[in-house]
N, C-alpha and C. Protein backbone atom coordinates (compact mmCIF):
# COMPACT_ATOMS: atom_id res chain seq x y z
N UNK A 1 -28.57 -21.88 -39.91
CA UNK A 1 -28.45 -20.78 -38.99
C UNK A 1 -26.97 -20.41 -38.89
N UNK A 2 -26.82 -18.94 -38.82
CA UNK A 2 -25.19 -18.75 -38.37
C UNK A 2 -25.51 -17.94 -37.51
N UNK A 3 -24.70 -17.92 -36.80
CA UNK A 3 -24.05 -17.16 -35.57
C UNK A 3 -23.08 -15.59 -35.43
N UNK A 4 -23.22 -14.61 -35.50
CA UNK A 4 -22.07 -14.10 -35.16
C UNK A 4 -21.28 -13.56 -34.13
N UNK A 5 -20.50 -13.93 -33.46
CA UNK A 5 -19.88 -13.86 -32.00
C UNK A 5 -19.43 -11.90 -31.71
N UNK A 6 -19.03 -11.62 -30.88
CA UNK A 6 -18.50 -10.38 -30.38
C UNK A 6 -17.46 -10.15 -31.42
N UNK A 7 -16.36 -11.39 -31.97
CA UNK A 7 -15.49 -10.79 -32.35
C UNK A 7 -15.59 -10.38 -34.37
N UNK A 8 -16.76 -10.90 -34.47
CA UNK A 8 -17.42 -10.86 -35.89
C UNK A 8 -17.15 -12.02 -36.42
N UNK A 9 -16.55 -12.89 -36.00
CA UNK A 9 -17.08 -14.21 -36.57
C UNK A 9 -18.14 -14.88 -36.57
N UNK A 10 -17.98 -15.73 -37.81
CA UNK A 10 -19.44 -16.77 -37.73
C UNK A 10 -19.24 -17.96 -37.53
N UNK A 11 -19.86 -18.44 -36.69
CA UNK A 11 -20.07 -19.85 -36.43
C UNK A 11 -21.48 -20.62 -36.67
N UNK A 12 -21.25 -21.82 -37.04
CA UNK A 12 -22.43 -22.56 -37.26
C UNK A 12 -22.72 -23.83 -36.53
N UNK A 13 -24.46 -23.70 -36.03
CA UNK A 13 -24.53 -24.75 -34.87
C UNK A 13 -24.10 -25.81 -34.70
N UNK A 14 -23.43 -26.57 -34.13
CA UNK A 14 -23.48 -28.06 -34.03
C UNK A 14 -24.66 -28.95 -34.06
N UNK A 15 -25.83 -28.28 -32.67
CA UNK A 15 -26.45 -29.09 -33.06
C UNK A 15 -27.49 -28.60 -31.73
N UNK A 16 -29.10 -28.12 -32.57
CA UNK A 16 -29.74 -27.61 -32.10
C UNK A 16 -31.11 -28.36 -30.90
N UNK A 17 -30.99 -28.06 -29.88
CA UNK A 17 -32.05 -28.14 -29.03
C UNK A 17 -33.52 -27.63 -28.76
N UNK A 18 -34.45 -28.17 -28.91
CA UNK A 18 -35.73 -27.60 -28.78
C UNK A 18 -37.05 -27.83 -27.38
N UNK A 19 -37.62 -26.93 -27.16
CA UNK A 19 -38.34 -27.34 -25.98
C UNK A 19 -37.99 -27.90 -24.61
N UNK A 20 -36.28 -27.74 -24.09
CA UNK A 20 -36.22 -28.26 -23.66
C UNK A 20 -36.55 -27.59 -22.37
N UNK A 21 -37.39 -28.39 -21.14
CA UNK A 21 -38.05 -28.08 -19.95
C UNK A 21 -36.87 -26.82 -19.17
N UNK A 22 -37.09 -26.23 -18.81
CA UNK A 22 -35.97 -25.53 -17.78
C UNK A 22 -36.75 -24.87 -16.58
N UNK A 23 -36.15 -25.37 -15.61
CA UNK A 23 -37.16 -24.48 -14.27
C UNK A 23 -36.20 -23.52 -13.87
N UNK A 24 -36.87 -22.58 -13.53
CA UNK A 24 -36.39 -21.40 -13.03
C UNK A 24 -37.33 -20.52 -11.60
N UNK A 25 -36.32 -20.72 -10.57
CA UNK A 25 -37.27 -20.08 -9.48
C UNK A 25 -38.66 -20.88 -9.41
N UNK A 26 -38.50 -22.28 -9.80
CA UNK A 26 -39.86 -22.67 -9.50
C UNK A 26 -41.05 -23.11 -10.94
N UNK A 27 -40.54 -21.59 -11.58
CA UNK A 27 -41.57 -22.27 -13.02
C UNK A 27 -40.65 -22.48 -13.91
N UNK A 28 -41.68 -23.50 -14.90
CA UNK A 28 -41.03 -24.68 -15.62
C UNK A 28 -41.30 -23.84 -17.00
N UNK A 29 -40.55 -23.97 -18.23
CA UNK A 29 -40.74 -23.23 -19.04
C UNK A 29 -40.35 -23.87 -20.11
N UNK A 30 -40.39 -23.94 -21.69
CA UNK A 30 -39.70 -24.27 -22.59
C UNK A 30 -38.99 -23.61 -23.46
N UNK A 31 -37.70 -23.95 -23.46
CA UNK A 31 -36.36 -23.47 -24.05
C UNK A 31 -35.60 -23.58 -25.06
N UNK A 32 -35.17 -23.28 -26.14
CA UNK A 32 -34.39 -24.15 -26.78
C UNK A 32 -32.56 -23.14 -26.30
N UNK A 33 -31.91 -24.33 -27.15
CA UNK A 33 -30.68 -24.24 -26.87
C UNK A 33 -29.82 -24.04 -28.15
N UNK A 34 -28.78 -23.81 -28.61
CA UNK A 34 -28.13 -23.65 -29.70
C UNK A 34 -26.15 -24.27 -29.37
N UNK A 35 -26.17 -25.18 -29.83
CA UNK A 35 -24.64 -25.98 -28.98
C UNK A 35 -23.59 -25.88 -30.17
N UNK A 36 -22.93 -25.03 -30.14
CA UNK A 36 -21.35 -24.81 -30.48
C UNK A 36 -20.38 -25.08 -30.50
N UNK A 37 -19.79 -25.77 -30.93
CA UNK A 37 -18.73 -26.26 -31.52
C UNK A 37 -17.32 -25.43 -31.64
N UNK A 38 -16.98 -24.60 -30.54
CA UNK A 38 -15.94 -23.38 -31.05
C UNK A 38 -14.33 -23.88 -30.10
N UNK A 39 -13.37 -23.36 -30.93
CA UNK A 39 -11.94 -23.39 -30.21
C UNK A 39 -12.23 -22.58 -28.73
N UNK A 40 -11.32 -23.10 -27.78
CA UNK A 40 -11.06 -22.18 -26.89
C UNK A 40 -10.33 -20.98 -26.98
N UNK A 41 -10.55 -19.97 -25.99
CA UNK A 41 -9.62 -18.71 -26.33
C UNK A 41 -9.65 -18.44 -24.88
N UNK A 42 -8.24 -18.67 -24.43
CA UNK A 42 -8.33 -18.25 -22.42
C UNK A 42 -8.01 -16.70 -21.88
N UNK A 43 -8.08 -16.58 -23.13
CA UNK A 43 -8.48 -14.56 -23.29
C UNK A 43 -9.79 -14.32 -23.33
N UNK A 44 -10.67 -14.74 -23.33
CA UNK A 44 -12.04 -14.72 -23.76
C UNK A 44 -13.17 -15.76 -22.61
N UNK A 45 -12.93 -15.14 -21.60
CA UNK A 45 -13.80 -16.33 -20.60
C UNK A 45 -15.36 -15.90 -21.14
N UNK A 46 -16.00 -17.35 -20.84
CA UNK A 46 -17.56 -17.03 -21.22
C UNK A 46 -17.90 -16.10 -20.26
N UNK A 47 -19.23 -14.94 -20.08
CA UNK A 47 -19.01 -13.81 -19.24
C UNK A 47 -20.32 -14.07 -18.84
N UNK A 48 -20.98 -14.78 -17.95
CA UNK A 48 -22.44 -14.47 -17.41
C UNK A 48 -22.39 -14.13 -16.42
N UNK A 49 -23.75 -12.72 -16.38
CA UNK A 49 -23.94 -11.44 -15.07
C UNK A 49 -24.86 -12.38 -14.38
N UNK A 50 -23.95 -11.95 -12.93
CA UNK A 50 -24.14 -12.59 -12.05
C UNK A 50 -25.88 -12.69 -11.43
N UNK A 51 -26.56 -11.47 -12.06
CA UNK A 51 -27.92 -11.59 -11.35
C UNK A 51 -28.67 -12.69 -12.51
N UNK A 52 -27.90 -12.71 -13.54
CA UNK A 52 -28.50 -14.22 -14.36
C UNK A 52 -28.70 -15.62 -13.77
N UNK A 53 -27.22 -15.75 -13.44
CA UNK A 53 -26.92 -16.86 -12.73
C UNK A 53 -27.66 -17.01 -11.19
N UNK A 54 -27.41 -16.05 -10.18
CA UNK A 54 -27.95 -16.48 -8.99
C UNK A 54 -30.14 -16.30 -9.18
N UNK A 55 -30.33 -15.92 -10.13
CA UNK A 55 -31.74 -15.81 -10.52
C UNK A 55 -32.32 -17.27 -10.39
N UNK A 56 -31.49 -18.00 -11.54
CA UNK A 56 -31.34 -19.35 -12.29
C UNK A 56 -31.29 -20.36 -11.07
N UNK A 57 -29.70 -20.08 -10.25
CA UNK A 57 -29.44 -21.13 -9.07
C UNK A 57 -28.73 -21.62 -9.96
N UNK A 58 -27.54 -21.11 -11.07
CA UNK A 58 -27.34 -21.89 -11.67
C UNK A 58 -25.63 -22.87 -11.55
N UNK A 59 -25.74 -23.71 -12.02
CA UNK A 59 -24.54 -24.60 -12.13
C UNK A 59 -23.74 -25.03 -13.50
N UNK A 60 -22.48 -24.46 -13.22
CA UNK A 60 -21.85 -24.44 -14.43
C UNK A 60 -20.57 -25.50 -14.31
N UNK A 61 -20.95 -26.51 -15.19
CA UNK A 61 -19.87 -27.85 -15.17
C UNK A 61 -19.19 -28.00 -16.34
N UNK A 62 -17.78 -27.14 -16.34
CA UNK A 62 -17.48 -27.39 -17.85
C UNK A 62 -16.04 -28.37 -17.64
N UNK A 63 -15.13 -29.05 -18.61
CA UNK A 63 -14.48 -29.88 -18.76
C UNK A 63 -13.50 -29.43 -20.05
């Protein structure tokens, strides 16, 4: 699988997730995930709309 980002690059998965359970508002659903491996760029914050997130309840723990 490749990837191509906003800025036209390609990236390739690290390392792929399948089925994994995710509840949302209550129902439970199956998901997969796709985990990336990319440099940082602090010009480039990850950008999720906010009615995504408060939909979700979600929590974002990065390091």
């Amino acid at each position: 699988m490749t990837l191509v980002l906003a800025d036209r690059t390609k990236v390739y998965p690290h390392r792929i997730l399948e089925d994994v359970l995710v509840r949302v508002d209550g129902t439970i659903f199956p998901a997969d995930f796709v985990i990336m491996d990319i440099e940082e760029d602090e010009e480039a914050p990850i950008l999720l709309g906010r009615p995504f997130l408060t939909t979700g309840k979600a929590l974002i723990d990065m390091e």
